[in-house]
C-alpha atoms as a PDB file:
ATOM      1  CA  UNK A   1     -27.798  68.969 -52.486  1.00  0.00           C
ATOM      2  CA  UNK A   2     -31.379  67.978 -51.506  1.00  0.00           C
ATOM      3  CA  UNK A   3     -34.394  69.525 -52.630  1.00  0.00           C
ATOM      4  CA  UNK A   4     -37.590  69.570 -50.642  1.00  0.00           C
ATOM      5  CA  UNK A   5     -40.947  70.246 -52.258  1.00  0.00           C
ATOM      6  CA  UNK A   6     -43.398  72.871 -51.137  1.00  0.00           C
ATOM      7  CA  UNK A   7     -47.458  72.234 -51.921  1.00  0.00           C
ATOM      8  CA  UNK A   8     -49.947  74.551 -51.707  1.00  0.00           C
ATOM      9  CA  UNK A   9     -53.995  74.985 -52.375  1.00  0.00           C
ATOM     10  CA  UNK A  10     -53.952  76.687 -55.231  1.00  0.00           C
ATOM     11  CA  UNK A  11     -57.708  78.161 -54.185  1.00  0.00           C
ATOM     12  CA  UNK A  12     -55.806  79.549 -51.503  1.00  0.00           C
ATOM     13  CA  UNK A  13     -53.127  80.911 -53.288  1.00  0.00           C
ATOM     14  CA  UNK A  14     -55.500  82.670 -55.955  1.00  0.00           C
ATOM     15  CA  UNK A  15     -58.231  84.445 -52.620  1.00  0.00           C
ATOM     16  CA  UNK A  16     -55.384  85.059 -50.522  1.00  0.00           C
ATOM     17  CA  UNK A  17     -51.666  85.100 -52.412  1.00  0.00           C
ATOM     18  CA  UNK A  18     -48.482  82.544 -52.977  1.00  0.00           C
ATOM     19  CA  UNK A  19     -46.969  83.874 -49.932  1.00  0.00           C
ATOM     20  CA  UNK A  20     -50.263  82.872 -47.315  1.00  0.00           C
ATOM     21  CA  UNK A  21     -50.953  79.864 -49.537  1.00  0.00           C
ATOM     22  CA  UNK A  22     -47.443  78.566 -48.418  1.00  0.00           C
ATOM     23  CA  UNK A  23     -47.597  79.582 -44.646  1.00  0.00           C
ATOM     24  CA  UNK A  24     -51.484  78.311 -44.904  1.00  0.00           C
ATOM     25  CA  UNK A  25     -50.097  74.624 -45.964  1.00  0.00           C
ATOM     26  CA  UNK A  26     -47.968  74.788 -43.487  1.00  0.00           C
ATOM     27  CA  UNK A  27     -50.259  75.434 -40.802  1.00  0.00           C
ATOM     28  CA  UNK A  28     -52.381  72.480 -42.159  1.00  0.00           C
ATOM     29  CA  UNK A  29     -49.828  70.351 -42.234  1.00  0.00           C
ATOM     30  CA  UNK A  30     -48.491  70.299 -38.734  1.00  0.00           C
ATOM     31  CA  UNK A  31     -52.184  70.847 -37.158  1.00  0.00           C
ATOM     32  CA  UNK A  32     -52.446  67.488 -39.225  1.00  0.00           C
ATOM     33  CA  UNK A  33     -49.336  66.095 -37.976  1.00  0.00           C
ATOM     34  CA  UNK A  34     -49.935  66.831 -34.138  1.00  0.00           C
ATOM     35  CA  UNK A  35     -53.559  65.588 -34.535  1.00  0.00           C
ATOM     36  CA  UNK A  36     -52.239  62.361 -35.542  1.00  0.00           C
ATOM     37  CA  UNK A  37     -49.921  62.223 -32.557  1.00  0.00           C
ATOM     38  CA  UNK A  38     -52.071  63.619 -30.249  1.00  0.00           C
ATOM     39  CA  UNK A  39     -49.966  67.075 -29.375  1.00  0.00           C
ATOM     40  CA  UNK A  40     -50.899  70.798 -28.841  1.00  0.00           C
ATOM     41  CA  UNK A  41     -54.609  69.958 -28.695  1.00  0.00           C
ATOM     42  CA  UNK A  42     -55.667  72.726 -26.688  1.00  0.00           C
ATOM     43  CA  UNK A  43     -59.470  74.352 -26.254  1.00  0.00           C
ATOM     44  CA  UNK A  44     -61.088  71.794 -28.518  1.00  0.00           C
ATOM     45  CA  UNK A  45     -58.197  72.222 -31.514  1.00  0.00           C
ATOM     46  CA  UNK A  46     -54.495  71.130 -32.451  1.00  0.00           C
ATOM     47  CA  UNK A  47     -52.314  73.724 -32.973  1.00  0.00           C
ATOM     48  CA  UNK A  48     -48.716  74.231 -34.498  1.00  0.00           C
ATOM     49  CA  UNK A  49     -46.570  77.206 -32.985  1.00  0.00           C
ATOM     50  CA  UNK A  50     -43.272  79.004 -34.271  1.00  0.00           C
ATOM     51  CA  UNK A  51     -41.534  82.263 -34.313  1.00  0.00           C
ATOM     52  CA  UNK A  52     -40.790  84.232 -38.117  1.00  0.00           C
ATOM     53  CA  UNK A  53     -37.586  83.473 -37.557  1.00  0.00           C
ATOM     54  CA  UNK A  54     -38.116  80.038 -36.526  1.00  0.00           C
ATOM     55  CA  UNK A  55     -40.432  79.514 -39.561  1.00  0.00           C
ATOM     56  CA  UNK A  56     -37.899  81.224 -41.927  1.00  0.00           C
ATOM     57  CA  UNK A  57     -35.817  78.647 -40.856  1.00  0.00           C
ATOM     58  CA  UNK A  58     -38.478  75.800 -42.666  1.00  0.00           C
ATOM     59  CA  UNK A  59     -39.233  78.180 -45.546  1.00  0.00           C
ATOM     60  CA  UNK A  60     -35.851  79.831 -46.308  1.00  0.00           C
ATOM     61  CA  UNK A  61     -37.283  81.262 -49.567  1.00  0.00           C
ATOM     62  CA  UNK A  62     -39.360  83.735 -47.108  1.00  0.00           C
ATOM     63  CA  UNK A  63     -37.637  86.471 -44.590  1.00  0.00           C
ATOM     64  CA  UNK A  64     -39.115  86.592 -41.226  1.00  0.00           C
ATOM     65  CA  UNK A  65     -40.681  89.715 -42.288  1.00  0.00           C
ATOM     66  CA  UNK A  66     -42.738  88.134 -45.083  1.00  0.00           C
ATOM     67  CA  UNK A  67     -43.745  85.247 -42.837  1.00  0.00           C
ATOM     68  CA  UNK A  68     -45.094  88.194 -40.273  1.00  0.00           C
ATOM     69  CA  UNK A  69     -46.972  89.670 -42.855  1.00  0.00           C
ATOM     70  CA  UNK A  70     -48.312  86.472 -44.405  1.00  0.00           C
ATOM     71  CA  UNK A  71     -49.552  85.149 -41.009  1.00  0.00           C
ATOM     72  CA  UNK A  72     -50.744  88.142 -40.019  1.00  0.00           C
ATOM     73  CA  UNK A  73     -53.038  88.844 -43.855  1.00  0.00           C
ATOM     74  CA  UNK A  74     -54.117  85.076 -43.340  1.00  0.00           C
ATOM     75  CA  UNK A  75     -55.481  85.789 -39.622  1.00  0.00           C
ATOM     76  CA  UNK A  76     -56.699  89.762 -40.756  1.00  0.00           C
ATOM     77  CA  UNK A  77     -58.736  87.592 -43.675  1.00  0.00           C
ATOM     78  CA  UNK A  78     -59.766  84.565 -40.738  1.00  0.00           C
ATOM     79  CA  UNK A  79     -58.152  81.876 -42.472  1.00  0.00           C
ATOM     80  CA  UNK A  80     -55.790  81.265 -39.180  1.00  0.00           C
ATOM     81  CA  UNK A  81     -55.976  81.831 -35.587  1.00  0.00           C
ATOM     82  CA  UNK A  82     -53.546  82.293 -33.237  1.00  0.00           C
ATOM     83  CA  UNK A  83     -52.868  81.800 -29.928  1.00  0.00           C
ATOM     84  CA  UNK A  84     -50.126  82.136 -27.081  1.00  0.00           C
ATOM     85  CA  UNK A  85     -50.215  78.919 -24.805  1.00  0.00           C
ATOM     86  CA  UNK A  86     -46.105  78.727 -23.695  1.00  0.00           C
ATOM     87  CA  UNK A  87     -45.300  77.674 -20.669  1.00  0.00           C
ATOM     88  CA  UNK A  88     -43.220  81.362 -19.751  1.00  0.00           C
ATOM     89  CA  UNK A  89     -45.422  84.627 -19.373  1.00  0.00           C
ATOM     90  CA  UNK A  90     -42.039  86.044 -21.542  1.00  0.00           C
ATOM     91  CA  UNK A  91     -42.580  83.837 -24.123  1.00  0.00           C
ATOM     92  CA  UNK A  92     -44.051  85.560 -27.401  1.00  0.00           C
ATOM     93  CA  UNK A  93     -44.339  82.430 -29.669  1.00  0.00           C
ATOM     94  CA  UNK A  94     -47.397  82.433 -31.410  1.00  0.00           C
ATOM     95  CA  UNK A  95     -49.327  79.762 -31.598  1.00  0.00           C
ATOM     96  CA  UNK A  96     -51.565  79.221 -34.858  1.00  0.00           C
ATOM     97  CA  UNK A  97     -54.582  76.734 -36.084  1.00  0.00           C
ATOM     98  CA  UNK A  98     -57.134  76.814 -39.405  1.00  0.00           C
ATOM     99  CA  UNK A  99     -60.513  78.751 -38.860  1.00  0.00           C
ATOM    100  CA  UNK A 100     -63.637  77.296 -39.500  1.00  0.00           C
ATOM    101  CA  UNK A 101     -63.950  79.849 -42.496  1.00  0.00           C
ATOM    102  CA  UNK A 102     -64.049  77.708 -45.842  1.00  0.00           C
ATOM    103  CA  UNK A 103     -62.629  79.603 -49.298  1.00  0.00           C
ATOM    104  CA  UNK A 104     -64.641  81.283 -51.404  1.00  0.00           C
ATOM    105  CA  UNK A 105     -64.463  79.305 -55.074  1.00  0.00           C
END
């Protein structure tokens, strides 16, 4: 069995909670990812998407629930924004990117 290994700010963690520090790496990290390779860059920003159930999929050690309410704290506090940019008006995939607001030490 492989093991994968999660990171997280630990600033983050400690202002916001575990849960929103995960789903806030996350975010980072494929933002990061599609900057690099020149995807989802959309009003000036690069963006990641994925359903709660998509991203309980990635983090299986969160329901769908908990990603909901972690994603929705971390956009409540304006750590995230989100966004709908599918292709299909039925389409209700979110669509998420870092704020410009920095963590309070």
């Amino acid at each position: 069995m492989s093991s994968k290994k999660f990171y997280f700010d630990q600033a983050v963690a400690q202002h916001c909670g575990l849960k929103e520090a995960v789903l806030y790496e996350y975010i980072r990290f494929w933002c990061g990812r599609n900057e690099k390779s020149g995807r989802n860059y959309i009003d000036g920003h690069y963006w990641t998407y994925g359903s709660a159930n998509t991203l309980a999929d990635k983090l299986p050690f969160f329901t769908p629930k908990q990603i909901w309410l972690g994603l929705r704290s971390l956009e409540k506090q304006g750590y995230i924004v989100t966004g709908r940019f599918n292709k299909k008006n039925y389409d209700r995939t979110l669509w998420y990117r870092l704020s410009n607001k920095k963590l309070v030490p």
